[in-house]
Protein backbone atom coordinates (compact mmCIF):
# COMPACT_ATOMS: atom_id res chain seq x y z
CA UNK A 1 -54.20 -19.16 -69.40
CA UNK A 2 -54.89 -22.30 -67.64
CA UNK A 3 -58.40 -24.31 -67.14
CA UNK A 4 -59.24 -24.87 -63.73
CA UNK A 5 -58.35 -28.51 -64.24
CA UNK A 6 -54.93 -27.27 -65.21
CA UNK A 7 -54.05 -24.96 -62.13
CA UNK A 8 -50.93 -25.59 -60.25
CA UNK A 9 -50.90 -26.44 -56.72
CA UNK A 10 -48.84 -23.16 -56.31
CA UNK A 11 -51.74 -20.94 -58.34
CA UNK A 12 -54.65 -22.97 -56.26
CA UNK A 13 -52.52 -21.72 -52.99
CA UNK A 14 -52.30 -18.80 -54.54
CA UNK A 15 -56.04 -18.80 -54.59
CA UNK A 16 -57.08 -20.25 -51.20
CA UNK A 17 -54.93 -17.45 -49.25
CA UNK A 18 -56.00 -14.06 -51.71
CA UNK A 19 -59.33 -15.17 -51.55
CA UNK A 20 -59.52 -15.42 -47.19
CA UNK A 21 -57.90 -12.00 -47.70
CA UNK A 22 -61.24 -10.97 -49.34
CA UNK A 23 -59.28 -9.87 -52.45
CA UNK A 24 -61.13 -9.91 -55.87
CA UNK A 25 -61.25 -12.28 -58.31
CA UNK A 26 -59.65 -9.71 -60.93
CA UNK A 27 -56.37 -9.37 -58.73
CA UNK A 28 -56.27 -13.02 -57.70
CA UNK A 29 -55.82 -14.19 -61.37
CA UNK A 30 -53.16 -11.39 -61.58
CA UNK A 31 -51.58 -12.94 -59.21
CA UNK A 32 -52.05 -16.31 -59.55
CA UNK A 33 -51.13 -16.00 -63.20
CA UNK A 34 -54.10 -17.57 -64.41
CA UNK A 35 -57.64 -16.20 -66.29
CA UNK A 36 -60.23 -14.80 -64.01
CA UNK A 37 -62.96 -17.28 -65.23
CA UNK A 38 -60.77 -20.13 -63.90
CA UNK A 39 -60.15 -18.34 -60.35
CA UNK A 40 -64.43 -17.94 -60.42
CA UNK A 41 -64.72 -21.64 -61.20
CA UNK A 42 -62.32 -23.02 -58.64
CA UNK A 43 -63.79 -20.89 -55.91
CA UNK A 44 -67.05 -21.99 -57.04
CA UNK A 45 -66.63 -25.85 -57.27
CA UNK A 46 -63.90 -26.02 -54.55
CA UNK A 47 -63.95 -23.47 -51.82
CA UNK A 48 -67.51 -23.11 -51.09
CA UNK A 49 -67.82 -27.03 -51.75
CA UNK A 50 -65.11 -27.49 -48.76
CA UNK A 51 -66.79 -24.51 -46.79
CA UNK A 52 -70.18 -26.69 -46.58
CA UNK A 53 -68.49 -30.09 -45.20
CA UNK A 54 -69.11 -30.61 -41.62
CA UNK A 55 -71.12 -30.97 -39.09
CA UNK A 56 -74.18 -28.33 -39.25
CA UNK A 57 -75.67 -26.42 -36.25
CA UNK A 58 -78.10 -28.02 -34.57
CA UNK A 59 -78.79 -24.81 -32.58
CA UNK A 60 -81.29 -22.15 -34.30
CA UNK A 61 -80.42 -18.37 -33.85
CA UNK A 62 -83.98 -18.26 -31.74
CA UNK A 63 -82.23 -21.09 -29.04
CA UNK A 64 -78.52 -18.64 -29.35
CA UNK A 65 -80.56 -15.67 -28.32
CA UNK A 66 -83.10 -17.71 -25.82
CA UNK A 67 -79.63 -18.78 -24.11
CA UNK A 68 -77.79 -14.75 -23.86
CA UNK A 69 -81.15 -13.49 -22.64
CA UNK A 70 -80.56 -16.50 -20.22
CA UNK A 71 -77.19 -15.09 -18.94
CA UNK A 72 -78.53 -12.00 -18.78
CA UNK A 73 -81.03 -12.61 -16.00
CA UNK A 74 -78.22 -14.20 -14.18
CA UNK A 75 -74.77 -13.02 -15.03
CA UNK A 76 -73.46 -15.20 -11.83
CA UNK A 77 -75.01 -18.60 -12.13
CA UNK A 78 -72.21 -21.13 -12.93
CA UNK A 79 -72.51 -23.50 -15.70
CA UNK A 80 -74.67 -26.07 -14.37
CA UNK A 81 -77.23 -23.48 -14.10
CA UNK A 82 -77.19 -21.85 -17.18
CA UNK A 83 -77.65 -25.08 -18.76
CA UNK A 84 -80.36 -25.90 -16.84
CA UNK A 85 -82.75 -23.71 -17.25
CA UNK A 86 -81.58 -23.41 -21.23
CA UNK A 87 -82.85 -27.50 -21.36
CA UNK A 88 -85.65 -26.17 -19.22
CA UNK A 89 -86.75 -23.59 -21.85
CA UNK A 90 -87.28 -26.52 -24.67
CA UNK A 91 -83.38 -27.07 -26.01
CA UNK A 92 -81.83 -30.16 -26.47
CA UNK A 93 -78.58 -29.46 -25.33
CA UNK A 94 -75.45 -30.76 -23.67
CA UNK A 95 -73.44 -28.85 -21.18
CA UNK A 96 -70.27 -28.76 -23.49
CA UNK A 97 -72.85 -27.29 -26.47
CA UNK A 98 -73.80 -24.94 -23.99
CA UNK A 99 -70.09 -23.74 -22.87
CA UNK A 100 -69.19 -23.66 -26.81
CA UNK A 101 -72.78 -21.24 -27.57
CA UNK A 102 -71.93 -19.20 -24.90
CA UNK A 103 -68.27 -18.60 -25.74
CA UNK A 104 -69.17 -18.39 -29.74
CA UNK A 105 -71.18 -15.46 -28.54
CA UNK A 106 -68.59 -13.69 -26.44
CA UNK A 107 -69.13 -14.71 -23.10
CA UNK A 108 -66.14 -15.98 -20.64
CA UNK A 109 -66.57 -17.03 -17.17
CA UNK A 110 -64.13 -14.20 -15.32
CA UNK A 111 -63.68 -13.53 -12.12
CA UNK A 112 -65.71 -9.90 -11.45
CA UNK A 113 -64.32 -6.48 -10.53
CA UNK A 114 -65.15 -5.23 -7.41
CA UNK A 115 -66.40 -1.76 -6.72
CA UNK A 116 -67.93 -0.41 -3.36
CA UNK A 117 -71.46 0.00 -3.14
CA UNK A 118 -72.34 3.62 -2.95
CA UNK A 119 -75.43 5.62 -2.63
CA UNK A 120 -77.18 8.40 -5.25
CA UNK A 121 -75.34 11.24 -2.66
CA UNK A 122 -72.20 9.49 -2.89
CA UNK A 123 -72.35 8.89 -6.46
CA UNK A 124 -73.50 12.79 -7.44
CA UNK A 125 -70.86 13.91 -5.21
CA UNK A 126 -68.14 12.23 -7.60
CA UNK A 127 -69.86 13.32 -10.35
CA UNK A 128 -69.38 16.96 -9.01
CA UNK A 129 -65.76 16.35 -8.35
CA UNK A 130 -65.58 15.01 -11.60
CA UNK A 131 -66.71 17.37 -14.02
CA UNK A 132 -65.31 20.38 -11.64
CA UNK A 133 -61.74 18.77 -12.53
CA UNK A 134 -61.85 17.98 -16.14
CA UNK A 135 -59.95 20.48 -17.48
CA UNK A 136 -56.94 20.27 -15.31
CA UNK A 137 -54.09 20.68 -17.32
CA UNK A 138 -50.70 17.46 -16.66
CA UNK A 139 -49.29 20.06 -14.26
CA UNK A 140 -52.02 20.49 -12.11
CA UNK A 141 -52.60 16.61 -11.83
CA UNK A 142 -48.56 16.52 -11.48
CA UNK A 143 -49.49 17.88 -7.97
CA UNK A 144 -51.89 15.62 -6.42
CA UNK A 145 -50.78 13.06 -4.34
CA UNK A 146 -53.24 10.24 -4.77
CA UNK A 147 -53.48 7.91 -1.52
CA UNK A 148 -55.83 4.83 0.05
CA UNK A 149 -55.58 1.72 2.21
CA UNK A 150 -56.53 -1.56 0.42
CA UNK A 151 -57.50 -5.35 1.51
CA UNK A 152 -55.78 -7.80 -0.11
CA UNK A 153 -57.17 -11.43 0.65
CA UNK A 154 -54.99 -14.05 1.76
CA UNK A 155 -56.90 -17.31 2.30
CA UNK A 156 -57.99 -19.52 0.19
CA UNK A 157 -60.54 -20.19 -2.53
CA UNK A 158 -62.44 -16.35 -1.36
CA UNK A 159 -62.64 -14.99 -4.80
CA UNK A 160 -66.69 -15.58 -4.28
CA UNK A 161 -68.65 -16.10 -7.77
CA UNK A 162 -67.39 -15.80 -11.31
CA UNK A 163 -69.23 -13.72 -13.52
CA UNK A 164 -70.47 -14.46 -16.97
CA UNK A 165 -69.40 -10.83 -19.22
CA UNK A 166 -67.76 -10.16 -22.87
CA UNK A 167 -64.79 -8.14 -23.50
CA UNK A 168 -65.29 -4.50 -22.68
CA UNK A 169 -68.46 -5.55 -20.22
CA UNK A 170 -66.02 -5.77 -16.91
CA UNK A 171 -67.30 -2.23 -15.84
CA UNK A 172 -70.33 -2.50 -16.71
CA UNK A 173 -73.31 -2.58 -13.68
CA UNK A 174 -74.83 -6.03 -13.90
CA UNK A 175 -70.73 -7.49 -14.23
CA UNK A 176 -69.87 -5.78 -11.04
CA UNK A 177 -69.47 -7.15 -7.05
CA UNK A 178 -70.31 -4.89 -4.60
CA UNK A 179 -67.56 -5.16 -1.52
CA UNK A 180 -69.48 -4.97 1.33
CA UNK A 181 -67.52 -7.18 3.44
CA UNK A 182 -63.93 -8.95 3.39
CA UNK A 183 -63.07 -12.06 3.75
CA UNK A 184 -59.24 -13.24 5.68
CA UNK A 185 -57.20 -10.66 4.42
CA UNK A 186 -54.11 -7.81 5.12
CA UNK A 187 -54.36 -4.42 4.62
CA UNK A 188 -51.89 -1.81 3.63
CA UNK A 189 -51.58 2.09 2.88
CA UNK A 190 -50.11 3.28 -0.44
CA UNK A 191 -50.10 6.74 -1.99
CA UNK A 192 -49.01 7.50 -5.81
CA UNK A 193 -48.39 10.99 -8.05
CA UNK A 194 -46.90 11.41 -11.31
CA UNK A 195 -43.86 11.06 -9.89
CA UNK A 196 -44.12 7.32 -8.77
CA UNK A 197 -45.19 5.58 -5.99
CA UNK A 198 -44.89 5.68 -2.65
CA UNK A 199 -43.85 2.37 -0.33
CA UNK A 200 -46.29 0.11 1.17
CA UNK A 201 -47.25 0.45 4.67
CA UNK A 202 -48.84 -2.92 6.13
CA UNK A 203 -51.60 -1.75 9.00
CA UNK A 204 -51.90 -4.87 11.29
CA UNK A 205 -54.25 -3.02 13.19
CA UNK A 206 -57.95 -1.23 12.74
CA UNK A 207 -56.88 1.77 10.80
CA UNK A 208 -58.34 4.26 13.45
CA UNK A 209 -56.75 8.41 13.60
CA UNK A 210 -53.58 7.26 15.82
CA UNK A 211 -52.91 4.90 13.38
CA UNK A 212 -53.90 7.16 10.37
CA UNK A 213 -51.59 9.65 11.74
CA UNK A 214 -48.79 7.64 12.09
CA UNK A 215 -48.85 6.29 8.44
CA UNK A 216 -48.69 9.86 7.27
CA UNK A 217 -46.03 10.97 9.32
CA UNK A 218 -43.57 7.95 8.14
CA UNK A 219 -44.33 7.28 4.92
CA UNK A 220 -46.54 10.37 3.14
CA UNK A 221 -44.52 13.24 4.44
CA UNK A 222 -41.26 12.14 3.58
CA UNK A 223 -42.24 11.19 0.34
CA UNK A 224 -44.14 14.39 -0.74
CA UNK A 225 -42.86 17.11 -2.41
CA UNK A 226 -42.88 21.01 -0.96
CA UNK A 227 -46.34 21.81 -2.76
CA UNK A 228 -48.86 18.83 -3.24
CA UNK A 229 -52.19 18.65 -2.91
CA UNK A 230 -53.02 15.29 -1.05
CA UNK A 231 -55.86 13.50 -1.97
CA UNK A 232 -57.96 11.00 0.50
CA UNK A 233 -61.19 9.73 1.10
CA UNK A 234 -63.62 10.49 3.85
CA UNK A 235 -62.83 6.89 6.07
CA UNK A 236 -63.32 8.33 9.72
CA UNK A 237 -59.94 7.89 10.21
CA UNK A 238 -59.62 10.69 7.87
CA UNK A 239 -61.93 12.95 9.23
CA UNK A 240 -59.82 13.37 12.82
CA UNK A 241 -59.16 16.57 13.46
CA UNK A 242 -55.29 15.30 14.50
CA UNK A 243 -55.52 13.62 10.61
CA UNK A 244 -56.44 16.60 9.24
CA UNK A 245 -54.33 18.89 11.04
CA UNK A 246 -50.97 16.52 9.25
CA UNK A 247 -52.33 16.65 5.95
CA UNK A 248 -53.01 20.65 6.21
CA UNK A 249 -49.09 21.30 7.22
């Protein structure tokens, strides 16, 4: 068994990539043909040597977490911002240390999902819906015919602000934008099921019960099968009786 002044540069390869695997030292000098003592030395005197060159922090944990409870107050302050008030609070900082803390810690600058803003009634009365439907079986979802009209924007540069989340915080409440209002943009009418998807109608006019009508006459009820259950929202469109009076036959 080799000295660790003796090891190969295939048994100190050997070495390097066991050892990022986290294997132990017992297996790596299996492996590496060599005696364990000499695989604990090399780590010891090489490794972690090589591990401590560079260029140290010169942010403290206390300035990492001063900075997320930062972005926390203000999820949709740019950069610039951020920054700001970080240097405000005492750091010594520049803007590209700043970027680098905040994406060490997670964060990415994405553009937000948008969900409409609804009330406590609104919100209980999915709720309701929801847990009253939980324990529909494939074939009873197989029947529902799932259907909406959505704005797709078509000018430039109206994506609004981006929003400062980690993975798996895009639904959360303080990551979302409320769509209260639209910028230049085209609506159309689509409806889905297990089956597929229906084709896109494009509504170049206020989607009132004439309208409503018409899209269900040309592009729903063809599409449908003999037994569906068609599912909507409650847009005032919707509520016509001549709207409801389509989607009942």
């Amino acid at each position: 068994m080799g000295k660790t002044a003796d090891l190969t540069v295939v048994q100190t390869t050997i070495i390097d990539t066991l050892h990022k695997e986290e294997k132990s030292q017992k297996a790596i000098a299996k492996e590496a043909g060599c005696s364990q003592s000499a695989v604990s030395k090399y780590i010891n005197r090489v490794l972690r040597r090589r591990e401590e060159c560079g260029r140290k922090r010169c942010k403290s944990d206390r300035d990492d977490r001063s900075l997320e409870r930062i972005v926390k107050q203000g999820r949709f302050r740019n950069l610039g911002e951020l920054h700001k008030e970080w240097t405000e609070a005492g750091v010594s900082a520049s803007r590209t240390t700043t970027y680098r803390r905040l994406h060490d810690m997670g964060y990415s600058c994405r553009i937000p999902c948008v969900k409409p803003l609804l009330n406590q009634k609104q919100r209980q009365k999915r709720l309701c819906l929801a847990k009253e439907k939980q324990y529909w079986s494939i074939a009873q979802w197989s029947q529902v015919l799932f259907s909406d009209e959505s704005i797709f924007c078509i000018s430039f540069g109206n994506q609004g602000p981006r929003v400062w989340s980690k993975t798996g915080e895009a639904q959360k409440s303080s990551c979302l934008k409320s769509s209260v209002n639209f910028p230049q943009s085209v609506m159309v009418w689509g409806a889905m099921s297990s089956a597929g998807v229906d084709p896109l109608s494009f509504i170049k006019s206020t989607v009132n019960a004439a309208v409503y009508q018409e899209i269900l006459e040309h592009f729903m009820l063809p599409a449908a099968e003999l037994k569906i259950l068609f599912q909507q929202d409650l847009a005032p469109a919707h509520k016509k009786t001549c709207s409801v009076k389509v989607t009942e036959e």
